[in-house]
N, C-alpha and C. Protein backbone atom coordinates (compact mmCIF):
# COMPACT_ATOMS: atom_id res chain seq x y z
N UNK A 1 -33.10 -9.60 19.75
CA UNK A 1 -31.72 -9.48 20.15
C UNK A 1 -30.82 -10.13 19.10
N UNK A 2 -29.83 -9.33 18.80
CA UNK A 2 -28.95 -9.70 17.23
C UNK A 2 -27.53 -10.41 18.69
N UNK A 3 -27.35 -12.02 17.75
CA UNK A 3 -26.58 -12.19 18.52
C UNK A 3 -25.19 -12.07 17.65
N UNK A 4 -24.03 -12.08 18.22
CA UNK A 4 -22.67 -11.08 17.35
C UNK A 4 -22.12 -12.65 17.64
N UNK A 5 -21.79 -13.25 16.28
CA UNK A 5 -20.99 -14.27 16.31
C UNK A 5 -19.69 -14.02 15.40
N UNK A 6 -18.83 -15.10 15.93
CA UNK A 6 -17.34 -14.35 14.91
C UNK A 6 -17.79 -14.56 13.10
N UNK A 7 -18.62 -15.01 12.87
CA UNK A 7 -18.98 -15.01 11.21
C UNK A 7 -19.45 -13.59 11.02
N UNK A 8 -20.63 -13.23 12.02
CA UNK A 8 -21.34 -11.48 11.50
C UNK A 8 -20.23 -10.84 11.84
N UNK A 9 -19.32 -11.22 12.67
CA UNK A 9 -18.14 -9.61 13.09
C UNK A 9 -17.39 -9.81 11.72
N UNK A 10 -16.56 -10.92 11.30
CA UNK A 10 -16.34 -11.11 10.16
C UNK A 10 -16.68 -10.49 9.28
N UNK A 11 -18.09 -10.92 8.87
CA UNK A 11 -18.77 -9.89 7.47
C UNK A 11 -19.21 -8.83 8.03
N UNK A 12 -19.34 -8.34 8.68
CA UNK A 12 -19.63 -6.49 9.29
C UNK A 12 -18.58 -5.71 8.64
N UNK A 13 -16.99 -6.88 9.44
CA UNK A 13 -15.61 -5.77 9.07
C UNK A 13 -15.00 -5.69 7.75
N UNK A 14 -15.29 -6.42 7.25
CA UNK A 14 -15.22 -7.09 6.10
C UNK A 14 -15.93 -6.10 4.92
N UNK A 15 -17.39 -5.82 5.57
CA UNK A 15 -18.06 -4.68 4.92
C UNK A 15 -17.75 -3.29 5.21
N UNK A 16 -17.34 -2.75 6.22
CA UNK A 16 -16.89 -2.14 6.67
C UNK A 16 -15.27 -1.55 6.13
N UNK A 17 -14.39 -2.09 6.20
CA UNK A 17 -13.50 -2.31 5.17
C UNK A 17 -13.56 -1.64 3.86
N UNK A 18 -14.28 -2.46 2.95
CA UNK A 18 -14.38 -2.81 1.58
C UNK A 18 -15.39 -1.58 1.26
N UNK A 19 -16.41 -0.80 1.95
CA UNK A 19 -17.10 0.39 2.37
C UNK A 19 -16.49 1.78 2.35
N UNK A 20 -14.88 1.53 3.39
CA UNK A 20 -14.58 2.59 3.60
C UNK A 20 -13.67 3.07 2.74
N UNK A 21 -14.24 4.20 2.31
CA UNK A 21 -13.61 4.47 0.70
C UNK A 21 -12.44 5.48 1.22
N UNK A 22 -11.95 5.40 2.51
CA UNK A 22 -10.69 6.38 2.14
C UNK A 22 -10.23 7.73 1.92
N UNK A 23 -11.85 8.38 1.71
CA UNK A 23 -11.67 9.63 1.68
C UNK A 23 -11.72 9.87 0.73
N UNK A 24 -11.38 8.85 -0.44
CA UNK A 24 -11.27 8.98 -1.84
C UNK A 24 -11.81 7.71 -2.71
N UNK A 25 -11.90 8.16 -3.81
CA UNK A 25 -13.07 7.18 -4.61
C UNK A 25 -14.40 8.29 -5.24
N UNK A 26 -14.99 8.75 -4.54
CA UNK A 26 -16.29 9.51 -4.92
C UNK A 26 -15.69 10.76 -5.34
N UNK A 27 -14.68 10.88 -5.83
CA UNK A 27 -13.94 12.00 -7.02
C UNK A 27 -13.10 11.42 -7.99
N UNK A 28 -12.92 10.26 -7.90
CA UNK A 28 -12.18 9.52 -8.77
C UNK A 28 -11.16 9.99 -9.33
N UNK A 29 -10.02 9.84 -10.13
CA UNK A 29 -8.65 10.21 -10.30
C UNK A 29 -8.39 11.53 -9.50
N UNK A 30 -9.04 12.57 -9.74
CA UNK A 30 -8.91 13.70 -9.01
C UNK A 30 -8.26 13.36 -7.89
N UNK A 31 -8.93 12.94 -6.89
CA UNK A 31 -8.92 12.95 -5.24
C UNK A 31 -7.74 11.77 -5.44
N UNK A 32 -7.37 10.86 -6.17
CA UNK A 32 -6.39 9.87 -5.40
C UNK A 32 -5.49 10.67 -5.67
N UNK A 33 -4.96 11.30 -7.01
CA UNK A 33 -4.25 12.39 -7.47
C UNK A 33 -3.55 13.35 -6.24
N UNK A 34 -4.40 13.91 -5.69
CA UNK A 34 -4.50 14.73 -4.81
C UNK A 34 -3.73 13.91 -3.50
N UNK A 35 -4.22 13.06 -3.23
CA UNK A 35 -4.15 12.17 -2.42
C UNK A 35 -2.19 11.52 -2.37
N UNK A 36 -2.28 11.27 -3.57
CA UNK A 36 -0.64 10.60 -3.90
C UNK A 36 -0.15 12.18 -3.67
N UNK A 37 -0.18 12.88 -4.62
CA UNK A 37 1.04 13.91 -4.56
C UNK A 37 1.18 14.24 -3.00
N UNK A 38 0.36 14.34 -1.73
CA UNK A 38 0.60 14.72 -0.51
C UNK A 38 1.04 13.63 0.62
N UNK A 39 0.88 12.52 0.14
CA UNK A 39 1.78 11.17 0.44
C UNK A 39 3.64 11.27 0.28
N UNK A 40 3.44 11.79 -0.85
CA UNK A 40 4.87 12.09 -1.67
C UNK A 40 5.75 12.76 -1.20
N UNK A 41 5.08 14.03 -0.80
CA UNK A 41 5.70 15.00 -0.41
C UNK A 41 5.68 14.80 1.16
N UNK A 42 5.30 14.04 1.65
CA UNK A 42 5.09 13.84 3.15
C UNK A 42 6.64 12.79 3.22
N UNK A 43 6.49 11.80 2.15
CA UNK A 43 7.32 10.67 2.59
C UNK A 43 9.02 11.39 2.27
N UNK A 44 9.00 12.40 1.12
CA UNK A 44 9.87 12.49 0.83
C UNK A 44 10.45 13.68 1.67
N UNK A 45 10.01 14.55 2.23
CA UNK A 45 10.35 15.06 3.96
C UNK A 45 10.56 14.19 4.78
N UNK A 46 9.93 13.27 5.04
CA UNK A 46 10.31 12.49 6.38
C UNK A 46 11.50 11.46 6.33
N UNK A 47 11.69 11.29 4.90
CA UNK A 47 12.50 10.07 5.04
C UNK A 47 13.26 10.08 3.38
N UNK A 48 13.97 11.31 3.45
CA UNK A 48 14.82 12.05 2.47
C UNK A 48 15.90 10.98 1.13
N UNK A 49 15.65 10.03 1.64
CA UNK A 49 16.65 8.66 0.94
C UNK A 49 15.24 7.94 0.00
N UNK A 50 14.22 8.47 0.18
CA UNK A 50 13.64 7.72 -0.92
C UNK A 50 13.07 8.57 -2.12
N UNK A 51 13.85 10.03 -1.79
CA UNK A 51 14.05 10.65 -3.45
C UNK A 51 14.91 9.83 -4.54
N UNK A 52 15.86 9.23 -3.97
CA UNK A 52 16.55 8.82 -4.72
C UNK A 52 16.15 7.52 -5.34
N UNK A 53 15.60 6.40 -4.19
CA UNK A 53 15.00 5.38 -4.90
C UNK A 53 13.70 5.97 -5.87
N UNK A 54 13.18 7.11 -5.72
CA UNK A 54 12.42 7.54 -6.34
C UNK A 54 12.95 7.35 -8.16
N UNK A 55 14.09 8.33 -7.78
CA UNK A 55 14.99 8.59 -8.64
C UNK A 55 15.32 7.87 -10.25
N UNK A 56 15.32 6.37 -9.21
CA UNK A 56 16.20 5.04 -9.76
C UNK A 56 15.22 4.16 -10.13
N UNK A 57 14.11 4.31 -9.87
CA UNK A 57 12.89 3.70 -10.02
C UNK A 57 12.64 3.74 -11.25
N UNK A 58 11.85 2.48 -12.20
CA UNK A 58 11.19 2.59 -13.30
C UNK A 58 9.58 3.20 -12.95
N UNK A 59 9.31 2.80 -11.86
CA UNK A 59 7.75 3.93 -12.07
C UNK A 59 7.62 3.16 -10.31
N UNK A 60 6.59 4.17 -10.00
CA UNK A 60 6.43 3.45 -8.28
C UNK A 60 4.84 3.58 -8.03
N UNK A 61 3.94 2.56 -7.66
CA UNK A 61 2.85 2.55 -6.77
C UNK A 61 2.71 3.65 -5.43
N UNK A 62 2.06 4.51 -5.92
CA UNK A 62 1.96 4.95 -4.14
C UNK A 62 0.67 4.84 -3.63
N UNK A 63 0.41 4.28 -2.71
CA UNK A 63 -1.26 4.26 -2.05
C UNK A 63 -0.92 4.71 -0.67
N UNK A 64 -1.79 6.08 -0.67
CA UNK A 64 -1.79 6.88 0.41
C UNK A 64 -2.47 6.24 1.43
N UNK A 65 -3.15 5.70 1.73
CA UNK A 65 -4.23 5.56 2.53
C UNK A 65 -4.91 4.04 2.13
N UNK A 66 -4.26 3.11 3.35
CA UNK A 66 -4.19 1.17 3.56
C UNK A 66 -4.79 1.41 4.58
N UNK A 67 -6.30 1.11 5.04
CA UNK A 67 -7.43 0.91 6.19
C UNK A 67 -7.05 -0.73 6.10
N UNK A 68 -6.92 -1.34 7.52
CA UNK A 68 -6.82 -2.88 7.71
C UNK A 68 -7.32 -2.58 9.10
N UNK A 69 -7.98 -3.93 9.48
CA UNK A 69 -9.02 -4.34 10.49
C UNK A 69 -9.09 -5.70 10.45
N UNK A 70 -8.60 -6.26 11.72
CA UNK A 70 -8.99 -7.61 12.02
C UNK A 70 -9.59 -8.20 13.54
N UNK A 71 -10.47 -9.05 13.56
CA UNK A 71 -10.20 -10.13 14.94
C UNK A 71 -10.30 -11.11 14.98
N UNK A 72 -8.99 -11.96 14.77
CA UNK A 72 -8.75 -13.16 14.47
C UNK A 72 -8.75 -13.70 12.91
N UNK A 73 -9.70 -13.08 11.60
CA UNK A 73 -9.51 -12.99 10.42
C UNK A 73 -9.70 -11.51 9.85
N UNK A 74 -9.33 -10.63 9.30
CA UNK A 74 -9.77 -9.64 8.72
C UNK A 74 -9.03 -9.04 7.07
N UNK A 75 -8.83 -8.01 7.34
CA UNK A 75 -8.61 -7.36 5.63
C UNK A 75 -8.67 -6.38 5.65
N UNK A 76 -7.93 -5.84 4.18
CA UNK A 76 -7.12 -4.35 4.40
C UNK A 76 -8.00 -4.28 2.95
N UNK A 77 -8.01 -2.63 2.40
CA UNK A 77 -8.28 -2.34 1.47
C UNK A 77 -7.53 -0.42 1.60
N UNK A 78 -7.11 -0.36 0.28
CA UNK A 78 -7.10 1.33 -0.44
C UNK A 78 -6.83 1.85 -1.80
N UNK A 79 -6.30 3.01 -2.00
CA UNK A 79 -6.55 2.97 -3.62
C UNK A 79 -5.39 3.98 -3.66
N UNK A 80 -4.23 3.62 -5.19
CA UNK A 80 -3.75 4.39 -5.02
C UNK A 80 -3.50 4.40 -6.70
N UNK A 81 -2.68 4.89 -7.17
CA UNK A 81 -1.91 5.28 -8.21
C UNK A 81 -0.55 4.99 -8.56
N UNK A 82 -0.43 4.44 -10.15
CA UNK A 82 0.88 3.92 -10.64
C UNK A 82 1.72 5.22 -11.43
N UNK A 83 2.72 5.77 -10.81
CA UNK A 83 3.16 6.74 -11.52
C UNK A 83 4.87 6.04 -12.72
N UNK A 84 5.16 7.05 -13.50
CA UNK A 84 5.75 6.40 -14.34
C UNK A 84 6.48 7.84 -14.84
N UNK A 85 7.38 8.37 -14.29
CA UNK A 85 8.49 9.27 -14.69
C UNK A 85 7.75 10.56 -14.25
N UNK A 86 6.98 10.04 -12.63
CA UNK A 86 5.87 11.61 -11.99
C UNK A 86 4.58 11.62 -12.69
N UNK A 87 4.13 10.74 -13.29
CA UNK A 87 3.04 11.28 -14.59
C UNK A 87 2.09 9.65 -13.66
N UNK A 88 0.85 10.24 -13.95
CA UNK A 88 0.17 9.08 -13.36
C UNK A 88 -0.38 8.24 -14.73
N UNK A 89 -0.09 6.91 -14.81
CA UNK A 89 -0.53 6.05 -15.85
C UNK A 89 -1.62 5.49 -15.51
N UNK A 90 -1.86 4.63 -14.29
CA UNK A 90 -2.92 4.09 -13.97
C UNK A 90 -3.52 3.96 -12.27
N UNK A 91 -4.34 3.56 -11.90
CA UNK A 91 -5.26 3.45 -10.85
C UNK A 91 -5.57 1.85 -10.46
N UNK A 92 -5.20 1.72 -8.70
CA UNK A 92 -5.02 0.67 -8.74
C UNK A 92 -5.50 0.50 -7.11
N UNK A 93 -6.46 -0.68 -7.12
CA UNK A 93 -6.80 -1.23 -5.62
C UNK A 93 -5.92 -2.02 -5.07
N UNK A 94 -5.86 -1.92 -3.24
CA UNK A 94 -5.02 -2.74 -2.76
C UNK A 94 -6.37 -3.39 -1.54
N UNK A 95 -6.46 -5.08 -1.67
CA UNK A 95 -7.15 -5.57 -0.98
C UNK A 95 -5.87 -6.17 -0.06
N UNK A 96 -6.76 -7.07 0.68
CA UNK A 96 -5.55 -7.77 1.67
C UNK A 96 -7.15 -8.67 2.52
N UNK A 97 -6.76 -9.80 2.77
CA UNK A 97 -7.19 -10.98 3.63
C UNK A 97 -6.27 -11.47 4.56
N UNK A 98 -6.20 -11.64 5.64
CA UNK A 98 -5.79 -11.95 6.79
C UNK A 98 -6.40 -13.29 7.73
N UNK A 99 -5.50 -13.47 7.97
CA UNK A 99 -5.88 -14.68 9.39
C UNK A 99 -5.27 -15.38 10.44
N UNK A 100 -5.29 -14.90 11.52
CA UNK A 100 -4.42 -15.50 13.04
C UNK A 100 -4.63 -14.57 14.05
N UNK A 101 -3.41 -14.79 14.62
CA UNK A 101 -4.09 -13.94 15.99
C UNK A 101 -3.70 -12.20 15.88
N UNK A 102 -4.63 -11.52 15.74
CA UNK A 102 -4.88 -9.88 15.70
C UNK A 102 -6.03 -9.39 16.02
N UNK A 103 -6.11 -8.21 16.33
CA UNK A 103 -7.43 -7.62 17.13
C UNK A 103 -7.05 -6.07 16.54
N UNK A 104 -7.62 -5.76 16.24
CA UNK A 104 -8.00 -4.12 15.81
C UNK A 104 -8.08 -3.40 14.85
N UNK A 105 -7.51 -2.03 14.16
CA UNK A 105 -8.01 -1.64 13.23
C UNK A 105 -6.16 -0.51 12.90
N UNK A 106 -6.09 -0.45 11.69
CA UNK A 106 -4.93 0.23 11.53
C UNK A 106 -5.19 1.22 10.16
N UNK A 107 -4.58 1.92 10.15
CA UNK A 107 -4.29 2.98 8.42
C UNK A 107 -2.60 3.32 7.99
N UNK A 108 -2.35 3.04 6.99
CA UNK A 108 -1.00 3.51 6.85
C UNK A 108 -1.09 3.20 5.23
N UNK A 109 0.12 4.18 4.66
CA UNK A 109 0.45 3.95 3.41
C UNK A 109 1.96 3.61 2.90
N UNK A 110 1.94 3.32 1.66
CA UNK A 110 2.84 2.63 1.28
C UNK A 110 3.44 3.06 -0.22
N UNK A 111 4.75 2.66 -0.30
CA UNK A 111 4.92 3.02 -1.86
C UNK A 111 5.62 1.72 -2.62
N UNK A 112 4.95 1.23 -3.58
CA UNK A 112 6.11 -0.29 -4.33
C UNK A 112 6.90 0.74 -5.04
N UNK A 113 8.13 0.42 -5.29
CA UNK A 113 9.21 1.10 -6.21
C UNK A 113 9.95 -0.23 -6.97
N UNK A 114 9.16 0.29 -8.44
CA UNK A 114 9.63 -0.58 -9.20
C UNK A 114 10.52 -0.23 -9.77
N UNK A 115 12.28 -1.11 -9.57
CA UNK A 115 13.56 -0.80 -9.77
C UNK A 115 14.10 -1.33 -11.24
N UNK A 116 13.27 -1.87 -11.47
CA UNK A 116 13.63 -2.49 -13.18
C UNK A 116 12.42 -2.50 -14.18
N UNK A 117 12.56 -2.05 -15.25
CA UNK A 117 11.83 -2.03 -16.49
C UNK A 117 10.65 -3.64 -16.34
N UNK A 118 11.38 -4.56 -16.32
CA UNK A 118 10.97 -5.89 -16.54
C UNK A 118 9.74 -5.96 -15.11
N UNK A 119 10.21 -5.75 -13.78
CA UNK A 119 9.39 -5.92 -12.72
C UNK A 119 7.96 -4.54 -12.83
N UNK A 120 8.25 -3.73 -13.28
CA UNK A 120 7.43 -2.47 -13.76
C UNK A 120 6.37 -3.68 -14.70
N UNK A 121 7.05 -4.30 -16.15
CA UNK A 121 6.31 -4.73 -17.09
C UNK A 121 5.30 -5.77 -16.60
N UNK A 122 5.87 -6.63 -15.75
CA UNK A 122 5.67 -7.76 -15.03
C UNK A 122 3.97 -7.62 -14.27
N UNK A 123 4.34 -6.03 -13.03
CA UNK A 123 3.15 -5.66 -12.71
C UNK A 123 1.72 -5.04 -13.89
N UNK A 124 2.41 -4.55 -14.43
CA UNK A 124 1.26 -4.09 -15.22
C UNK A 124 0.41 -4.59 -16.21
N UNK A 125 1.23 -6.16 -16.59
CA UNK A 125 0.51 -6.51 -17.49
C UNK A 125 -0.45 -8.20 -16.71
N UNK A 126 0.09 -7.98 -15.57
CA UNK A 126 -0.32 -9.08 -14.53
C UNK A 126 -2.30 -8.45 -14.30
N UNK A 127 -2.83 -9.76 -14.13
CA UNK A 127 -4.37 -9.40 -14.13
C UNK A 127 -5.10 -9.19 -12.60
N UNK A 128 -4.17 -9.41 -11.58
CA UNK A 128 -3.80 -8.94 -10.40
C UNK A 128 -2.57 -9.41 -9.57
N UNK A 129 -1.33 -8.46 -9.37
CA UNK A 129 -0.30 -8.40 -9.21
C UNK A 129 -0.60 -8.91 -7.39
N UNK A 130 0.06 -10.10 -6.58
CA UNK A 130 0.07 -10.23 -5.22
C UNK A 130 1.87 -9.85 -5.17
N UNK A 131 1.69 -8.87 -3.78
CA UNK A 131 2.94 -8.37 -3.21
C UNK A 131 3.77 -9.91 -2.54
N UNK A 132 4.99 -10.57 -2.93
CA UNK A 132 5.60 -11.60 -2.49
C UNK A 132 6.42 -11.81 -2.68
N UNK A 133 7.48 -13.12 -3.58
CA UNK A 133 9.03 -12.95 -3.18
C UNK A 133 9.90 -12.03 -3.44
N UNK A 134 9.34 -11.46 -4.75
CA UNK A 134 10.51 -10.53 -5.09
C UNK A 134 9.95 -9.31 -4.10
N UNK A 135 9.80 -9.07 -2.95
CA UNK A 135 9.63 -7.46 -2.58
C UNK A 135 10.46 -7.98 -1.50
N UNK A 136 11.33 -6.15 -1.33
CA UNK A 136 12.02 -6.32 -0.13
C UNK A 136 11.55 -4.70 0.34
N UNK A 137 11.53 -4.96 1.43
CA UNK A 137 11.11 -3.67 2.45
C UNK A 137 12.55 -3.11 2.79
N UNK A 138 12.48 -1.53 2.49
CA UNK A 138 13.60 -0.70 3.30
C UNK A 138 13.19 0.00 4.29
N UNK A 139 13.99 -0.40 5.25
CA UNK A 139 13.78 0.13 6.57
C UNK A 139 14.62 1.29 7.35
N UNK A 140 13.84 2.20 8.01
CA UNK A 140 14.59 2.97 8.44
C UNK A 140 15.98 2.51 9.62
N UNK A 141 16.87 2.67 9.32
CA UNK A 141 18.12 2.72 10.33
C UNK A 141 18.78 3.43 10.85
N UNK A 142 18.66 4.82 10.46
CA UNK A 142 19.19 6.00 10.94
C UNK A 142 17.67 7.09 11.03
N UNK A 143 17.83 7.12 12.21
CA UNK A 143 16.38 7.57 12.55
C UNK A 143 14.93 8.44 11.38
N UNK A 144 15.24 8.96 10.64
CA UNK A 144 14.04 9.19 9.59
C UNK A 144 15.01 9.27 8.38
N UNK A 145 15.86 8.35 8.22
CA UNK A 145 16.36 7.89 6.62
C UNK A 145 16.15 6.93 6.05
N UNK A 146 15.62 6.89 5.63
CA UNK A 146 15.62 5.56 4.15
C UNK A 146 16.67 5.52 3.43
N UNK A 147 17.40 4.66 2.97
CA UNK A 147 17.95 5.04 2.10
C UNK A 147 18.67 4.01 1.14
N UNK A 148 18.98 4.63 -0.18
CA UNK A 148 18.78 3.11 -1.05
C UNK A 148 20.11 2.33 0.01
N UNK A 149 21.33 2.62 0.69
CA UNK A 149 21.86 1.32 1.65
C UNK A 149 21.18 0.59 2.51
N UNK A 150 19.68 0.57 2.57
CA UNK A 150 18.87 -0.46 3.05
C UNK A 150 18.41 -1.28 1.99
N UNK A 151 18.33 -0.94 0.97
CA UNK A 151 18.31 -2.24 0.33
C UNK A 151 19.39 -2.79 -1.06
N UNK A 152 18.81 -4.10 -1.43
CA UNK A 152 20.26 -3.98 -2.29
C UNK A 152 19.45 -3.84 -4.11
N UNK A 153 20.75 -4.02 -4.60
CA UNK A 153 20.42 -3.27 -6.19
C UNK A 153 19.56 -4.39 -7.23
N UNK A 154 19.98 -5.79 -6.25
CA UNK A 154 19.20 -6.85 -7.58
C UNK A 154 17.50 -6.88 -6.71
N UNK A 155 16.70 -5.76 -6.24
CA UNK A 155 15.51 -6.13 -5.39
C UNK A 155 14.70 -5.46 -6.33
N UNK A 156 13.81 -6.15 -6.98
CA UNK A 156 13.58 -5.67 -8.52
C UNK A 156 11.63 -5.16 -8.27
N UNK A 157 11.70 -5.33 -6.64
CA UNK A 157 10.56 -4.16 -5.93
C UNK A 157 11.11 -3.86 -4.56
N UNK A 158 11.41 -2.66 -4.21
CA UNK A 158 11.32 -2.28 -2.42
C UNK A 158 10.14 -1.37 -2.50
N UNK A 159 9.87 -1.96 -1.24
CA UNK A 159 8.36 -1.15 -0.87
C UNK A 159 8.63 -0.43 0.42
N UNK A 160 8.25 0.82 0.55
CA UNK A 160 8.29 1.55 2.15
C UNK A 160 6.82 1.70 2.53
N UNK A 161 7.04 1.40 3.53
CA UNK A 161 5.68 1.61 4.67
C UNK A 161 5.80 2.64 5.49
N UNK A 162 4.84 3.45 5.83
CA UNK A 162 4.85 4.64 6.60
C UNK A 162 3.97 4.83 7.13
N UNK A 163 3.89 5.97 8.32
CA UNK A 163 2.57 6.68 8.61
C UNK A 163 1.55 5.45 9.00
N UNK A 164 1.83 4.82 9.87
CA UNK A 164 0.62 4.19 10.61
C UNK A 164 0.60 4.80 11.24
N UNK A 165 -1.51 3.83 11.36
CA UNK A 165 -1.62 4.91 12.79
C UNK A 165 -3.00 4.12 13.63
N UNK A 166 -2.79 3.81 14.22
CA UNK A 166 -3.75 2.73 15.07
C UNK A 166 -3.68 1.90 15.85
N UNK A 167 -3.94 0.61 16.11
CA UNK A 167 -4.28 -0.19 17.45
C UNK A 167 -3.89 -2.12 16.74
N UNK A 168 -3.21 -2.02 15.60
CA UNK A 168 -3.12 -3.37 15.18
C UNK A 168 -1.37 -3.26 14.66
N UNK A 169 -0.71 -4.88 15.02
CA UNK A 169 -0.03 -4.64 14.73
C UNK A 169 0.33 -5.45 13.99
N UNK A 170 1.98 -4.64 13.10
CA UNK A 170 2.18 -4.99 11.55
C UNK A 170 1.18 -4.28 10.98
N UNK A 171 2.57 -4.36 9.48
CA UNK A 171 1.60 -3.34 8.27
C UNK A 171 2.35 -4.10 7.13
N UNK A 172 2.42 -5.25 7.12
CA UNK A 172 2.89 -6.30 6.40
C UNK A 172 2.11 -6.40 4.78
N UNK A 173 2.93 -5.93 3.88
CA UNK A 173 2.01 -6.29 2.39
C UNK A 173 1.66 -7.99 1.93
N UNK A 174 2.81 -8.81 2.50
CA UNK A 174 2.44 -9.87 2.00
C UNK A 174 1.56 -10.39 1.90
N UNK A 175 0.25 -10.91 0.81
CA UNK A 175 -0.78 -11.38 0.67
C UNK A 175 -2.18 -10.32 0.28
N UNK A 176 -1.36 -9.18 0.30
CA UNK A 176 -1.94 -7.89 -0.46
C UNK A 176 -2.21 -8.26 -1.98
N UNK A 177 -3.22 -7.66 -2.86
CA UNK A 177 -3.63 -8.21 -3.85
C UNK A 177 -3.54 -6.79 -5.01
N UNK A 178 -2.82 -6.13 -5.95
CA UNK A 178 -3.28 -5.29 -6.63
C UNK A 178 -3.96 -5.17 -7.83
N UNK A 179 -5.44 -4.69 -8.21
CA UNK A 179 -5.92 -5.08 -9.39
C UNK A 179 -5.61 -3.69 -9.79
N UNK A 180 -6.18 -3.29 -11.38
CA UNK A 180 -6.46 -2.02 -12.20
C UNK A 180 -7.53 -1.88 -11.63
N UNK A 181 -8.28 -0.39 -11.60
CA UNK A 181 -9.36 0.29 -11.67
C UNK A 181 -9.46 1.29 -12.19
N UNK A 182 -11.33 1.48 -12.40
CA UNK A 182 -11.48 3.02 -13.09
C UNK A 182 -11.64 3.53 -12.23
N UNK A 183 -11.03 4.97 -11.69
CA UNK A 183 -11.94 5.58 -10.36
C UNK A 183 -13.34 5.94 -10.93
């Protein structure tokens, strides 16, 4: 009889997690490729104000697909792509560690929009970039608009969150971790 203590649920989800590749990974650039452009076109139907931050952007992160799972400690992982005037430059993991009170399992994606040359330079030459003071989240206020009057002009990252879909709540980047990868 395997007894389930919060350390094995821990490293189960933990493996579990860090396991679940997302759908993507075992095609490498291809499939995240694939993956971002239908993120894109999803976000930019639903929530028509972030063509423009698109727009205004020096290059933007999009990771389609953020799997997070916790109970009581857990962690997020997905994979997405750094684009840079629509053109994909590089490939990039998003981990995440967690800890307090939460119970369940969530998916949603996200886009960083990097609004200045310098915060663009900043991420990319960083040896893993953590999401923190400088990000500000734009939020919808007029029922499926984004739009750059949610945030202001010196926020030198806004990030949108979208498309959850699950049983945990918050979809909070802070303490999110982004490295480079090869797919």
């Amino acid at each position: 009889m395997t007894l389930i203590t919060r350390r094995n649920f821990v490293i189960g989800a933990a493996a579990t997690t860090a396991a679940c590749g997302n759908g993507i990974g075992s095609n490498g650039g291809t499939a995240i490729d694939s993956r971002v452009a239908n993120t894109l076109n999803y976000m930019y139907n639903e929530f028509p104000g972030t063509q423009r931050l698109a727009e205004n952007a020096a290059g933007m992160l999009v990771m389609p697909l953020v799997t997070k799972a916790g109970f009581g400690i857990g962690g997020a992982f997905g994979r997405g792509a750094l684009l840079i005037q629509d053109v994909t430059v590089d490939y990039y993991s998003n981990t995440q560690a967690t800890i307090g009170i939460q119970i369940g399992a969530q998916q949603y994606a996200h886009v960083l929009f990097f609004m200045t040359e310098d915060a663009l330079l900043k991420f990319r030459r960083s040896a893993g970039w953590a999401a923190g003071a400088d990000l500000e989240y734009a939020l919808s206020d007029r029922g499926a608009n984004i739009g750059v009057e949610s945030t202001t002009s010196s926020s030198p990252v806004v990030a949108v969150v979208f498309g959850q879909a699950g049983l945990l709540a918050g979809a909070s980047l802070e303490g999110s971790k982004y490295s480079r990868i090869i797919p």
